[in-house]
N, C-alpha and C. Protein backbone atom coordinates (compact mmCIF):
# COMPACT_ATOMS: atom_id res chain seq x y z
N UNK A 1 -7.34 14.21 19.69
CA UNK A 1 -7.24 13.56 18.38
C UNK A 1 -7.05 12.06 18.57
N UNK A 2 -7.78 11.56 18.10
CA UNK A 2 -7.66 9.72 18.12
C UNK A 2 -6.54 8.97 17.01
N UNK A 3 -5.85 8.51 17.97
CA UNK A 3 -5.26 7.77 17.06
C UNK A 3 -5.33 5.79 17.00
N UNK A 4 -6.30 5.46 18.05
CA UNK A 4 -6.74 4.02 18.32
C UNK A 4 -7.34 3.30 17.14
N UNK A 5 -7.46 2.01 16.50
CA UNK A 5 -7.84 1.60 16.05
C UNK A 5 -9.35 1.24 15.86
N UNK A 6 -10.08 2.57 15.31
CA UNK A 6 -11.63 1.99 16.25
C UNK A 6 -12.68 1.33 14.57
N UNK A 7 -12.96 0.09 14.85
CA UNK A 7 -13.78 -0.03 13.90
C UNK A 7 -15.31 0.82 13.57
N UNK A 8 -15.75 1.59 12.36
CA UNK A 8 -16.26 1.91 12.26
C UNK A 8 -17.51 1.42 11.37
N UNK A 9 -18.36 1.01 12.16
CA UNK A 9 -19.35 0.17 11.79
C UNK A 9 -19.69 -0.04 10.75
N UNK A 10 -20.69 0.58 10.42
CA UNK A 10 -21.42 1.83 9.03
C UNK A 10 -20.32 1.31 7.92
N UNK A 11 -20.62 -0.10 7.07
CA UNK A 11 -20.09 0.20 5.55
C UNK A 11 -19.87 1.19 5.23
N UNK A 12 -18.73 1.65 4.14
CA UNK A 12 -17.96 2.50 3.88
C UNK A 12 -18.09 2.73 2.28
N UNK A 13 -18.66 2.81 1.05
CA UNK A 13 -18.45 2.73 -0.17
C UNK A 13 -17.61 3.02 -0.89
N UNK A 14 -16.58 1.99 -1.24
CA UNK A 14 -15.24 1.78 -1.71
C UNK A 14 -14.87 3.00 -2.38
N UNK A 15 -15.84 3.53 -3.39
CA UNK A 15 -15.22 4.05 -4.58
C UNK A 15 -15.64 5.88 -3.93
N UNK A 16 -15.60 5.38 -2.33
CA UNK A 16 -15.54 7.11 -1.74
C UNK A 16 -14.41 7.39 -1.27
N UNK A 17 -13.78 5.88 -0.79
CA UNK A 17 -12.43 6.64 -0.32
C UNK A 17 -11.32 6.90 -0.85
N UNK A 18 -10.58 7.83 -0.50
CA UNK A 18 -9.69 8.64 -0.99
C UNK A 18 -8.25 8.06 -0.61
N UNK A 19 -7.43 7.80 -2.39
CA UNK A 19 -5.88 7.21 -1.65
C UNK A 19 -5.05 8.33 -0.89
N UNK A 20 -3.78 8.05 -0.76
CA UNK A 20 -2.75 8.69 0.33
C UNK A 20 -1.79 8.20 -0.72
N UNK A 21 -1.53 7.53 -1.63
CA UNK A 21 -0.91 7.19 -2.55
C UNK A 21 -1.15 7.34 -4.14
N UNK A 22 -0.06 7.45 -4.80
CA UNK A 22 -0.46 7.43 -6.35
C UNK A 22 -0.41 5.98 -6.99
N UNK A 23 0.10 4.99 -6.52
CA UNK A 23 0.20 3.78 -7.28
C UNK A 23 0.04 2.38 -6.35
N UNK A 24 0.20 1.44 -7.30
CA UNK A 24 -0.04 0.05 -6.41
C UNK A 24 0.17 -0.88 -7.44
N UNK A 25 0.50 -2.02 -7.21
CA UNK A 25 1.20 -2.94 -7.83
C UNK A 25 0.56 -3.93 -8.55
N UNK A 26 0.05 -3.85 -9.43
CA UNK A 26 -0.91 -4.43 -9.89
C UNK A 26 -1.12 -6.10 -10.12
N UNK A 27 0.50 -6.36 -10.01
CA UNK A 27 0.57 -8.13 -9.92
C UNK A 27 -0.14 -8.28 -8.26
N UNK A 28 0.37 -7.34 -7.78
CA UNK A 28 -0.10 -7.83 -6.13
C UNK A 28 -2.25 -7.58 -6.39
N UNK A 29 -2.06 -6.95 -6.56
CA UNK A 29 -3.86 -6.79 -6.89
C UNK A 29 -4.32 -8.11 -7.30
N UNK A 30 -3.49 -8.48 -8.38
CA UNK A 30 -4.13 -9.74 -8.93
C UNK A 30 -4.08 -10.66 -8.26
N UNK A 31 -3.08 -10.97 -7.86
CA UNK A 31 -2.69 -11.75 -6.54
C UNK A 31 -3.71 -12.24 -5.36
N UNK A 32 -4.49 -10.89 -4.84
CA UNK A 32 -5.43 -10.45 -4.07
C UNK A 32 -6.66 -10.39 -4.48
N UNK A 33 -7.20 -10.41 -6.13
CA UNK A 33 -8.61 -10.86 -6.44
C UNK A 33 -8.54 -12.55 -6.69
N UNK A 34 -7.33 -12.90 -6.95
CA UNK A 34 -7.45 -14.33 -6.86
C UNK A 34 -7.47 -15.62 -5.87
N UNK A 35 -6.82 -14.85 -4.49
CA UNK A 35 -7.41 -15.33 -3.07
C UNK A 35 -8.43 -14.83 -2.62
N UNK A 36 -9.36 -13.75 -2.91
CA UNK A 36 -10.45 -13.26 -2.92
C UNK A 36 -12.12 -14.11 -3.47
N UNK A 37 -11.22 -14.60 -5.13
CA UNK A 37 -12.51 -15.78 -5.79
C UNK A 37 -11.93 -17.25 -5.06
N UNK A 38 -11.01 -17.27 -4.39
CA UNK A 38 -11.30 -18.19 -3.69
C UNK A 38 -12.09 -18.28 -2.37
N UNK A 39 -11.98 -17.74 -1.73
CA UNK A 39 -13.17 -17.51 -0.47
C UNK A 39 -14.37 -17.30 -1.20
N UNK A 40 -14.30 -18.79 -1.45
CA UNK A 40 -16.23 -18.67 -2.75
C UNK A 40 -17.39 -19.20 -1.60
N UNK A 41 -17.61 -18.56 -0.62
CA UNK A 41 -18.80 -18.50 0.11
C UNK A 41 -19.12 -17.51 1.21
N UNK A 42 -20.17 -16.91 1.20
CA UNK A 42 -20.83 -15.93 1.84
C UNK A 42 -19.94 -15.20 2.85
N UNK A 43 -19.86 -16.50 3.97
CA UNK A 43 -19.34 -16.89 5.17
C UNK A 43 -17.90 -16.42 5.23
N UNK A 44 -17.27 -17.26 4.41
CA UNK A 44 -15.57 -16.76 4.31
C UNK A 44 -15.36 -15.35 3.91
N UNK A 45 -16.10 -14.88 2.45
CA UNK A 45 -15.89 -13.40 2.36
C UNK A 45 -15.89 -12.65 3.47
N UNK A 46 -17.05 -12.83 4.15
CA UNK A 46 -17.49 -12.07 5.33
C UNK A 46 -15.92 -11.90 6.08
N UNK A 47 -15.79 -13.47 6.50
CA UNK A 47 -14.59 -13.43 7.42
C UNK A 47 -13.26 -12.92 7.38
N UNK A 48 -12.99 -12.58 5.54
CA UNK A 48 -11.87 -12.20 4.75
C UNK A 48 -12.17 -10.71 4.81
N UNK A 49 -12.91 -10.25 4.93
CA UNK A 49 -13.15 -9.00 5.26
C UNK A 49 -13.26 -8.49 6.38
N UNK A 50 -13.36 -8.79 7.55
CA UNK A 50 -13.39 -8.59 9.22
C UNK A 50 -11.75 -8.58 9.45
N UNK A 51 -11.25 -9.90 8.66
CA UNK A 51 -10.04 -9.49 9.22
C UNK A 51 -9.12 -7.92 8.48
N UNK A 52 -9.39 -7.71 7.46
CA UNK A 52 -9.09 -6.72 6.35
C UNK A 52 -9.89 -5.30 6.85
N UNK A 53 -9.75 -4.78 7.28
CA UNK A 53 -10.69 -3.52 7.43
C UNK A 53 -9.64 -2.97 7.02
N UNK A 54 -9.95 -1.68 6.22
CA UNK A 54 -9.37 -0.91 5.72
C UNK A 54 -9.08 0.91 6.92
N UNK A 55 -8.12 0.64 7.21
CA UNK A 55 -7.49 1.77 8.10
C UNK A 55 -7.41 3.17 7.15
N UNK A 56 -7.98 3.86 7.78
CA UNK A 56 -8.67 5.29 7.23
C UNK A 56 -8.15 6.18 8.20
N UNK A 57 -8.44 7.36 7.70
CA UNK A 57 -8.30 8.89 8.30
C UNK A 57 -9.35 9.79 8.11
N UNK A 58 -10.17 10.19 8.82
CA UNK A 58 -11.21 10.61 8.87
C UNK A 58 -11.21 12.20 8.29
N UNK A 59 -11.06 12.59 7.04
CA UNK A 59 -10.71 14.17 6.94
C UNK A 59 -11.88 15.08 6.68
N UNK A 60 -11.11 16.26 6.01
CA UNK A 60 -12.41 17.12 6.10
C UNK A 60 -13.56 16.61 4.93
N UNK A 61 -15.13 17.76 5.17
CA UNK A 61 -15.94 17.03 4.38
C UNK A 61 -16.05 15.91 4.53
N UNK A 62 -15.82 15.49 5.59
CA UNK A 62 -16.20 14.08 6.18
C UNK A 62 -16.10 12.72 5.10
N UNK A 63 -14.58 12.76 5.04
CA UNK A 63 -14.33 11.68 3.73
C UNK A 63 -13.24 10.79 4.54
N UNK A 64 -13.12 9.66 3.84
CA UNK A 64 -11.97 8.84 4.79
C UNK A 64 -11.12 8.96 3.64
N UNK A 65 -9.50 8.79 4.35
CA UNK A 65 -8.66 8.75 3.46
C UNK A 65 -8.17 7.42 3.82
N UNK A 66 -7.73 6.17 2.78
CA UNK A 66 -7.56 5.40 3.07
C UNK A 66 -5.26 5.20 3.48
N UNK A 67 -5.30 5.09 4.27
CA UNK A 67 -3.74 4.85 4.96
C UNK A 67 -2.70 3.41 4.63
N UNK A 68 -3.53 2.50 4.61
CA UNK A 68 -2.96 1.36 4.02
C UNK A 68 -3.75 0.29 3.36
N UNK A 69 -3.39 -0.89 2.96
CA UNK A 69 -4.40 -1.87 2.07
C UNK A 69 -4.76 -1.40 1.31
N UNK A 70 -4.46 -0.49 0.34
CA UNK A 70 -4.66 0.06 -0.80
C UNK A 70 -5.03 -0.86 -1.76
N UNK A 71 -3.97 -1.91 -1.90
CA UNK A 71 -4.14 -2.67 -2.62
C UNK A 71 -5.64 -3.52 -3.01
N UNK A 72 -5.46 -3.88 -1.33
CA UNK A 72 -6.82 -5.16 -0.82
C UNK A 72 -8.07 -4.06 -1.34
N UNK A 73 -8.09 -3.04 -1.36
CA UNK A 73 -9.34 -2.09 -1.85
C UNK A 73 -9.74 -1.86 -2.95
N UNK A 74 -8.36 -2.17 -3.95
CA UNK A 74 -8.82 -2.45 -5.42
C UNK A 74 -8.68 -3.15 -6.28
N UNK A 75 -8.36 -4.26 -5.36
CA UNK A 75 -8.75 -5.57 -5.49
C UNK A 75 -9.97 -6.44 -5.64
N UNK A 76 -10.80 -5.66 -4.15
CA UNK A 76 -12.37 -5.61 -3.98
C UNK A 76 -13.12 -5.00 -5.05
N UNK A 77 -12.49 -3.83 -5.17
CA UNK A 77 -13.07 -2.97 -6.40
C UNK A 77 -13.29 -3.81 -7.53
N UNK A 78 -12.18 -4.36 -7.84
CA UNK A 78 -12.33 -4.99 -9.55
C UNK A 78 -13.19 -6.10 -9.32
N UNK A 79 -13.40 -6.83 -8.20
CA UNK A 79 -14.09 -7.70 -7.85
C UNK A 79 -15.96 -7.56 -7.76
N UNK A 80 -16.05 -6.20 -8.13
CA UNK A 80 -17.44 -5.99 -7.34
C UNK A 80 -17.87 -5.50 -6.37
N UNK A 81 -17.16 -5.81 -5.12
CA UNK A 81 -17.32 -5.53 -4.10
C UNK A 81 -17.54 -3.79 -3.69
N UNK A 82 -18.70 -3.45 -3.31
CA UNK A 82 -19.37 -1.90 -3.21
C UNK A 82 -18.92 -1.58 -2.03
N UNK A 83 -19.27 -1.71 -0.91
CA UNK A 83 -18.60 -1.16 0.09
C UNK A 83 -17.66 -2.46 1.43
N UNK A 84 -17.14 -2.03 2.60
CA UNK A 84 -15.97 -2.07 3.16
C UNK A 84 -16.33 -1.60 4.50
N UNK A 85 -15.98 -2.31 5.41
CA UNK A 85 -15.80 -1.53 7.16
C UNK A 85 -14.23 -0.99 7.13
N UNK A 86 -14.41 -0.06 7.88
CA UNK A 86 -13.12 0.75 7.72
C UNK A 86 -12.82 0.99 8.93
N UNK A 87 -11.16 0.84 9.28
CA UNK A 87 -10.97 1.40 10.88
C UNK A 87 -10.19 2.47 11.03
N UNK A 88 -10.98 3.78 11.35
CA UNK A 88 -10.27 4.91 12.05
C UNK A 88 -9.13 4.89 12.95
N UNK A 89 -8.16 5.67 11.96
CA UNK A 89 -6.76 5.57 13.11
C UNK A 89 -6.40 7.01 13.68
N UNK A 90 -7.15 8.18 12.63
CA UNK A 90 -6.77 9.29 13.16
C UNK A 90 -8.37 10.17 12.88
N UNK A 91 -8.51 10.95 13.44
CA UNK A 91 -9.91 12.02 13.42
C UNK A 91 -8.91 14.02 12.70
N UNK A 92 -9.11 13.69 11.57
CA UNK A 92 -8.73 15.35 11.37
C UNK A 92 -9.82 15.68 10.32
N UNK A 93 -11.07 15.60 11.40
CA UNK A 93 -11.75 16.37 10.43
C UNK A 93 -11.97 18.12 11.23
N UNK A 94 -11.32 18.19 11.71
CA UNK A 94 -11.23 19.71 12.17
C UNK A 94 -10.21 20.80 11.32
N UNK A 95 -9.22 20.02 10.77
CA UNK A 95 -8.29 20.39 10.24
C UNK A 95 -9.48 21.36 8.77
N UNK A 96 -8.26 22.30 8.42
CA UNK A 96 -8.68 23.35 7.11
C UNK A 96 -7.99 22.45 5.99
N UNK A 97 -8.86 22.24 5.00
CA UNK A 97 -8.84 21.81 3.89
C UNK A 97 -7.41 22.29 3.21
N UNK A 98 -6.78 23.81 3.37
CA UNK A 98 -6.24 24.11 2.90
C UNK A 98 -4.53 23.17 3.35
N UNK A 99 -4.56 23.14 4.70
CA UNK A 99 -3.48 22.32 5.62
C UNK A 99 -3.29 21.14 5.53
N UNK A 100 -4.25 20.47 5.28
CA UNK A 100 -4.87 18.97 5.53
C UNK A 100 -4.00 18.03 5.60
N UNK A 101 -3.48 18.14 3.52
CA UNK A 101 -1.79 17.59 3.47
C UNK A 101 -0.79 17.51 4.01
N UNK A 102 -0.24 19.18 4.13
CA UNK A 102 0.67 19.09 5.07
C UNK A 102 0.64 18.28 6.59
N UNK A 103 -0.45 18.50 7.15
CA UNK A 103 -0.38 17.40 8.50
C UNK A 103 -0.64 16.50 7.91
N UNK A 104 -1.16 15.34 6.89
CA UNK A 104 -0.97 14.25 6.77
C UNK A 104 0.49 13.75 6.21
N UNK A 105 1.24 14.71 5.68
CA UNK A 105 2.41 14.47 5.34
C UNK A 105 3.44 14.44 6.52
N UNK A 106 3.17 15.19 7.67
CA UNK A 106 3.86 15.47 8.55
C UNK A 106 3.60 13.79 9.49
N UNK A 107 2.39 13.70 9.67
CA UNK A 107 2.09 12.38 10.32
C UNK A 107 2.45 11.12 9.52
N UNK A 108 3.34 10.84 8.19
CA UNK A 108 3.60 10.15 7.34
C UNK A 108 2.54 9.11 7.11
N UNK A 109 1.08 9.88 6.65
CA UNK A 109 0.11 8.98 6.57
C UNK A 109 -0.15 9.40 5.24
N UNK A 110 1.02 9.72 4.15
CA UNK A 110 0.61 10.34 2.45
C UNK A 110 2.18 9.88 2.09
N UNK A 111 1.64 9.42 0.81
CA UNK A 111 3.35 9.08 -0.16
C UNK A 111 3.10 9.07 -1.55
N UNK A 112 3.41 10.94 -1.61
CA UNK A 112 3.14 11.07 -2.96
C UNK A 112 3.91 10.98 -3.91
N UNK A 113 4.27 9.66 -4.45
CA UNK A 113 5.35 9.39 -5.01
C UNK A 113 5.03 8.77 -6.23
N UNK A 114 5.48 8.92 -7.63
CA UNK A 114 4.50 8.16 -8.76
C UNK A 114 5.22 7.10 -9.18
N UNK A 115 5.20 6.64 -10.19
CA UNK A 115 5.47 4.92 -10.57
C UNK A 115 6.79 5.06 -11.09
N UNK A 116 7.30 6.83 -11.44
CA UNK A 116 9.30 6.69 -11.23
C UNK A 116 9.74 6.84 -10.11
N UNK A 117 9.02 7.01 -8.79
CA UNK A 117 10.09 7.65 -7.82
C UNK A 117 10.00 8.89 -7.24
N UNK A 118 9.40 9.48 -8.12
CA UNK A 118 9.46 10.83 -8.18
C UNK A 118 7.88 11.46 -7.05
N UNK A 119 8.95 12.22 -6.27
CA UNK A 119 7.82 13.31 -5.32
C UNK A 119 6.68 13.97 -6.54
N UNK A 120 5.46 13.86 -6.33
CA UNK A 120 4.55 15.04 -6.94
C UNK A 120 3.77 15.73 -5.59
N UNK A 121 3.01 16.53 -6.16
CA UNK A 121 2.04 17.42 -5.81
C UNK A 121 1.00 16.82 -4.78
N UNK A 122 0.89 17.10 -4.09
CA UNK A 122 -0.68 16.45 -3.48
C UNK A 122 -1.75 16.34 -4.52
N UNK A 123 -1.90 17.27 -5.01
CA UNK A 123 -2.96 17.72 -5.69
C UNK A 123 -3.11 16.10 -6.66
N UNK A 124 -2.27 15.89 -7.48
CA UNK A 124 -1.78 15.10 -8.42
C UNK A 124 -2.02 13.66 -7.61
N UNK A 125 -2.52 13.67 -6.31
CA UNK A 125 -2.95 12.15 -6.09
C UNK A 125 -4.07 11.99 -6.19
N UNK A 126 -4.74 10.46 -7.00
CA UNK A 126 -6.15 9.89 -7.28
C UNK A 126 -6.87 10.45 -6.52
N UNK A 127 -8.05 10.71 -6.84
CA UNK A 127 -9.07 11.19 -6.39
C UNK A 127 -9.89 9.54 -5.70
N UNK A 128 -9.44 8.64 -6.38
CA UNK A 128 -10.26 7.51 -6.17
C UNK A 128 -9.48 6.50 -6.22
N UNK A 129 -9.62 4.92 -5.78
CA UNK A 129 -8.97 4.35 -5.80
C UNK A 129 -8.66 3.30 -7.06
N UNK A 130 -10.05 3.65 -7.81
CA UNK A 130 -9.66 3.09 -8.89
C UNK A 130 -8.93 3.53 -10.72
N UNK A 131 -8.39 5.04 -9.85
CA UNK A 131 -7.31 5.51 -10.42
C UNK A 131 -5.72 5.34 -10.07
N UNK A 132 -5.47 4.36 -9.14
CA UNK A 132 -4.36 4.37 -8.85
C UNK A 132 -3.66 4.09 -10.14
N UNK A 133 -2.00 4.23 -10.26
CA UNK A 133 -1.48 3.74 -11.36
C UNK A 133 -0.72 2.42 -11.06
N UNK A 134 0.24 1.92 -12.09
CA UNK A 134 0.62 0.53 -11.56
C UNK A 134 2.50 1.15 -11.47
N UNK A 135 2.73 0.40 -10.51
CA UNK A 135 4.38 0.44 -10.34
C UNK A 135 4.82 -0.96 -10.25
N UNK A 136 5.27 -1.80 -10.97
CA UNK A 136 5.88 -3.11 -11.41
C UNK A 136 6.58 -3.38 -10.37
N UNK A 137 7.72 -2.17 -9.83
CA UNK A 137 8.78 -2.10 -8.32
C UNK A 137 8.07 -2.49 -6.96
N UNK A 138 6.63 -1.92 -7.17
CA UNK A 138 6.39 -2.53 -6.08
C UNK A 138 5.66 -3.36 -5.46
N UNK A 139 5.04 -3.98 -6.53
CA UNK A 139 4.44 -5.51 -6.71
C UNK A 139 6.03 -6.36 -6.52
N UNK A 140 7.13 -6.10 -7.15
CA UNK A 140 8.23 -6.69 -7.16
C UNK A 140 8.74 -6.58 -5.51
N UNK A 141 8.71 -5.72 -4.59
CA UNK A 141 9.23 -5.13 -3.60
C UNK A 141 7.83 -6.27 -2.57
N UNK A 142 6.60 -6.25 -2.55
CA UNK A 142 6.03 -7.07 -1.98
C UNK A 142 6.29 -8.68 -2.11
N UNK A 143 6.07 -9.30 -3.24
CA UNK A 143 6.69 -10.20 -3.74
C UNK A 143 8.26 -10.65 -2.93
N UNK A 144 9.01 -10.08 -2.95
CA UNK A 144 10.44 -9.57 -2.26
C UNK A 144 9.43 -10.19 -0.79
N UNK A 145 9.11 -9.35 -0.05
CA UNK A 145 8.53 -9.55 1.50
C UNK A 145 8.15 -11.43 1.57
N UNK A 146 7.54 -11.43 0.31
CA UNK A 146 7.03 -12.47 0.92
C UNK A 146 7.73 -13.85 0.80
N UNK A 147 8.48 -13.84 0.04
CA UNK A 147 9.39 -14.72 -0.34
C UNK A 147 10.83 -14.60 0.53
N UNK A 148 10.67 -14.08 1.76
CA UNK A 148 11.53 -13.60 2.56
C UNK A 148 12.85 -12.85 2.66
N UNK A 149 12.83 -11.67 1.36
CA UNK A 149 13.82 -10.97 1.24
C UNK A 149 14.19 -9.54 1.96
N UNK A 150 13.17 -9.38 2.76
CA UNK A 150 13.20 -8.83 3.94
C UNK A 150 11.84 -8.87 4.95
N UNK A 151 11.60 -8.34 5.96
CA UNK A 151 10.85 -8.93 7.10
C UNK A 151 9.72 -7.78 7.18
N UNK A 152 8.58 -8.23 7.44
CA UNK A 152 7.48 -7.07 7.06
C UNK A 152 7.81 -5.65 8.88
N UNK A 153 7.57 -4.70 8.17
CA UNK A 153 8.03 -3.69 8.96
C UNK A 153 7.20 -2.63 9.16
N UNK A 154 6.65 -1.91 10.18
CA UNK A 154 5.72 -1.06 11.08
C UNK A 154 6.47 0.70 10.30
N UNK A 155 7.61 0.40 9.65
CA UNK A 155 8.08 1.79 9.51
C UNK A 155 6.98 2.17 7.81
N UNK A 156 6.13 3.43 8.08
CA UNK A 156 5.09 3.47 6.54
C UNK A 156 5.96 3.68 5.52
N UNK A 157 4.87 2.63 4.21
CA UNK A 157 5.40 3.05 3.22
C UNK A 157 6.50 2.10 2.65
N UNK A 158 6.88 1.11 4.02
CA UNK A 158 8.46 0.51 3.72
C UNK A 158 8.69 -0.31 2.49
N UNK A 159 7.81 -0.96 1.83
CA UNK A 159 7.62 -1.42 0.78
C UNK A 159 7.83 -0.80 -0.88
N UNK A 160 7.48 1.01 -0.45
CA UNK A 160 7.43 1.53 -0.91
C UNK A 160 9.33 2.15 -1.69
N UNK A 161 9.43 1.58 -0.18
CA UNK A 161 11.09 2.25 -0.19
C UNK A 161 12.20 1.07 -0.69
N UNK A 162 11.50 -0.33 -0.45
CA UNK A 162 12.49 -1.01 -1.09
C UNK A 162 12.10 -0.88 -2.80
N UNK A 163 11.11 -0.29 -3.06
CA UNK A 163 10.44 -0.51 -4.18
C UNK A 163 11.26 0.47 -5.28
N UNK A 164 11.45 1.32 -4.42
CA UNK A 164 12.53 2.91 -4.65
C UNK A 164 14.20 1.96 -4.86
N UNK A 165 14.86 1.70 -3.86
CA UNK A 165 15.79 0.78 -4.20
C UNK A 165 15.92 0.15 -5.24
N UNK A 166 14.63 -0.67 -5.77
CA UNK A 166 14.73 -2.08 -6.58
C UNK A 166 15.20 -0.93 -8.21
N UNK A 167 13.93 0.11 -7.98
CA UNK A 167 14.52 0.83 -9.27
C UNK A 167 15.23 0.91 -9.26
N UNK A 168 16.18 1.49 -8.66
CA UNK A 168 17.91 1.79 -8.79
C UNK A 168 19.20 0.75 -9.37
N UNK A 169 18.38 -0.23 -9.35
CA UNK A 169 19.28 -1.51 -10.21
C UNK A 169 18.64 -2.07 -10.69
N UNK A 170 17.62 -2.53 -10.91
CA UNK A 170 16.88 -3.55 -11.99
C UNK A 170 16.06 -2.69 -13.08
N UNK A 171 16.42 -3.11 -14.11
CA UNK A 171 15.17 -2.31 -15.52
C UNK A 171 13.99 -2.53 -15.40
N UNK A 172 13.52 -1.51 -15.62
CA UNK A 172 12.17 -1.59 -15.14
C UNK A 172 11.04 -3.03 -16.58
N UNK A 173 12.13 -2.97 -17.83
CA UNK A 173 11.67 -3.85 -18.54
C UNK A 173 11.59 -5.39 -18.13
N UNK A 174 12.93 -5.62 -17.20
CA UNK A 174 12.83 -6.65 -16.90
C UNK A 174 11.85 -7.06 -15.68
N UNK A 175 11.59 -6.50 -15.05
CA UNK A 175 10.29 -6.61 -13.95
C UNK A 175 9.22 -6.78 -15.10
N UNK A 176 8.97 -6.10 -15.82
CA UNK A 176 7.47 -6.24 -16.84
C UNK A 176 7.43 -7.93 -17.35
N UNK A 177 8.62 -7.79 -18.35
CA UNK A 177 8.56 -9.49 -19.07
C UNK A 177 9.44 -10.36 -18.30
N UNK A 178 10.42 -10.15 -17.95
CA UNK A 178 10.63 -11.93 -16.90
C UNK A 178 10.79 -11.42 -14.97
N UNK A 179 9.28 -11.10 -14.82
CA UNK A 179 9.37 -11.22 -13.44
C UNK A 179 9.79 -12.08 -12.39
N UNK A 180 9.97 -13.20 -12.91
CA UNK A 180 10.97 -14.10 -11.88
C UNK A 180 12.71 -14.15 -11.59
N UNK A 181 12.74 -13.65 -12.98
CA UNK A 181 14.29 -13.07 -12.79
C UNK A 181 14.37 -12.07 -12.17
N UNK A 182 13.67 -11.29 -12.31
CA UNK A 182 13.52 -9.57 -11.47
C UNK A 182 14.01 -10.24 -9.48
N UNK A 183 12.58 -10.99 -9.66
CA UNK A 183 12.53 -11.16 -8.29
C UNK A 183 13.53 -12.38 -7.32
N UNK A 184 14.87 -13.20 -8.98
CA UNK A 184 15.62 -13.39 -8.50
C UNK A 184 17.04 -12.28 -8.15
N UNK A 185 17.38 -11.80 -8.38
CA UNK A 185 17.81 -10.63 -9.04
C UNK A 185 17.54 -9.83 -7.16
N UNK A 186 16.49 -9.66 -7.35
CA UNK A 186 15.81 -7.98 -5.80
C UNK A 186 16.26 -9.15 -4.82
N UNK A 187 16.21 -10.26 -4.79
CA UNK A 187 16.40 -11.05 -3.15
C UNK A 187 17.65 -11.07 -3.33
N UNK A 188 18.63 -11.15 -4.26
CA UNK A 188 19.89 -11.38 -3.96
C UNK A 188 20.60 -9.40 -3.93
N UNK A 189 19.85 -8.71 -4.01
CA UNK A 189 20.01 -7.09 -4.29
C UNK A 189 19.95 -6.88 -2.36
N UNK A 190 19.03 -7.34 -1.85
CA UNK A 190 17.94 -7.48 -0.93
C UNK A 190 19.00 -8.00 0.28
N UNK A 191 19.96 -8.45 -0.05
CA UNK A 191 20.61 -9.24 1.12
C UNK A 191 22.25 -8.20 0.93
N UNK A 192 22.39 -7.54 0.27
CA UNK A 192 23.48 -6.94 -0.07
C UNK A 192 23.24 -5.51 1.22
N UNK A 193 25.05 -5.18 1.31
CA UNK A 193 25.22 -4.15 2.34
C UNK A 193 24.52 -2.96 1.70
N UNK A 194 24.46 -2.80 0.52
CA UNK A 194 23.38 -1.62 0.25
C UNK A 194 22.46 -1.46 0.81
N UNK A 195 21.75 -2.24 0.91
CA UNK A 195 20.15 -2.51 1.33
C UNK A 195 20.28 -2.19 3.00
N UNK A 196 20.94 -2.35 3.88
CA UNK A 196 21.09 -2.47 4.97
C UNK A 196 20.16 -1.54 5.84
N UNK A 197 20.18 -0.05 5.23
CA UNK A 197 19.56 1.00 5.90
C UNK A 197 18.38 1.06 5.49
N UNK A 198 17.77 0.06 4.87
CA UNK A 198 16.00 0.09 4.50
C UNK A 198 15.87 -0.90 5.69
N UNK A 199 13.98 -0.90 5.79
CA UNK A 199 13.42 -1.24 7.13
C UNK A 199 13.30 -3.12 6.53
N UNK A 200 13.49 -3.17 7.37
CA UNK A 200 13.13 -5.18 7.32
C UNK A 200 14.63 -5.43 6.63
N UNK A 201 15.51 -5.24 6.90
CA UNK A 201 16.60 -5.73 6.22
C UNK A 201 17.16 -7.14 7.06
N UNK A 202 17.14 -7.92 6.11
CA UNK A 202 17.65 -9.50 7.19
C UNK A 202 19.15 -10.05 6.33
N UNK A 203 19.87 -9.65 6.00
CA UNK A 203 20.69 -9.91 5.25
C UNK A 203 21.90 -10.37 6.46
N UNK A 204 23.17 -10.87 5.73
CA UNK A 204 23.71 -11.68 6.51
C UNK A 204 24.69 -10.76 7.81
N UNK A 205 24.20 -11.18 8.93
CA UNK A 205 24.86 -10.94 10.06
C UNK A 205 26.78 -10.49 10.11
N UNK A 206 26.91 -9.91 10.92
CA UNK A 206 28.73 -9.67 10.68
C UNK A 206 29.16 -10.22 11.87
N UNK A 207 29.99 -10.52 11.91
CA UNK A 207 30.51 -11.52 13.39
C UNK A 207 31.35 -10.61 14.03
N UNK A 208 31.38 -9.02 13.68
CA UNK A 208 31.79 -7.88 14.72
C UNK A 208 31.02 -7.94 16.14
């Protein structure tokens, strides 16, 4: 079973691959078609896309499931953009359709989690990517990363999990209409001993 990063040549047509997720953050999308119409020539797209390949899982019925950059994919989407090079990280197309989930759940390459928090069904995730739904937490929770309220992190999903956190104290109204308070608000949430046991936590040192 491969788990190497192998680029796979052969354009990929966006609106075939399959999320691993139910939602995505839709300020961050926007975010991402708007550094997108800026790379306004041939050349740069090209290059904005080489570096972006979209990391897949090769499953049954020979479909990719897409693993991360969710975002950057329907981003492209709203943009136009038809297909995508994609890089294989795992090969389960041997696997039974019926299992599939479960080993992708087991390999934490699925987070079926919807825009409260809440575990669903496999079944119950997009068929496509331009059904994802929007979660405000975790456009707020990226936002958070980048503005240095914690440190980007290799553990999956982690975004996902401060995103889980942020619900737990901020209204979800106030993320909608004054997102800058939100996201003053999650960095100062973000540096607190709560936060400690989420991944990228940089909050202040103890002199123990």
């Amino acid at each position: 079973m491969a788990h190497t990063r192998e680029p796979y040549v052969k354009p990929v047509p966006i609106m075939s691959l399959r999320p691993t997720q139910m939602t995505v953050g839709m300020h961050e999308v926007k975010e991402k078609r708007k550094r997108w119409r800026e790379h306004n020539s041939d050349k740069k797209r090209a290059e904005l896309l080489g570096k972006h390949m979209i990391p897949v899982v090769h499953g049954p019925d020979d479909r990719y499931y897409v693993v991360d950059h969710h975002h950057m994919a329907r981003a492209l989407h709203e943009e136009g953009v038809k297909d995508i090079l994609v890089t294989v990280i795992g090969d389960l197309t041997m696997v039974e359709r019926d299992v599939f989930w479960g080993v992708m759940d087991n390999k934490r390459w699925v987070y079926p989690y919807n825009s409260k928090g809440e575990r669903c069904h496999f079944r119950d995730i997009p068929k496509s990517i331009k059904d994802l739904k929007d979660d405000p937490f975790r456009s707020l929770a990226g936002e958070m990363r980048r503005a240095g309220g914690f440190a980007k992190d290799t553990t999956p999903f982690s975004e996902f999990l401060w995103a889980d956190f942020l619900r737990r104290h901020i209204p979800r109204k106030t993320v909608e209409n004054n997102f800058a308070k939100a996201l003053e608000k999650g960095l100062a949430l973000g540096r607190s001993g709560g936060a400690v046991y989420l991944p990228g936590w940089c909050g202040p040192a103890s002199d123990d």
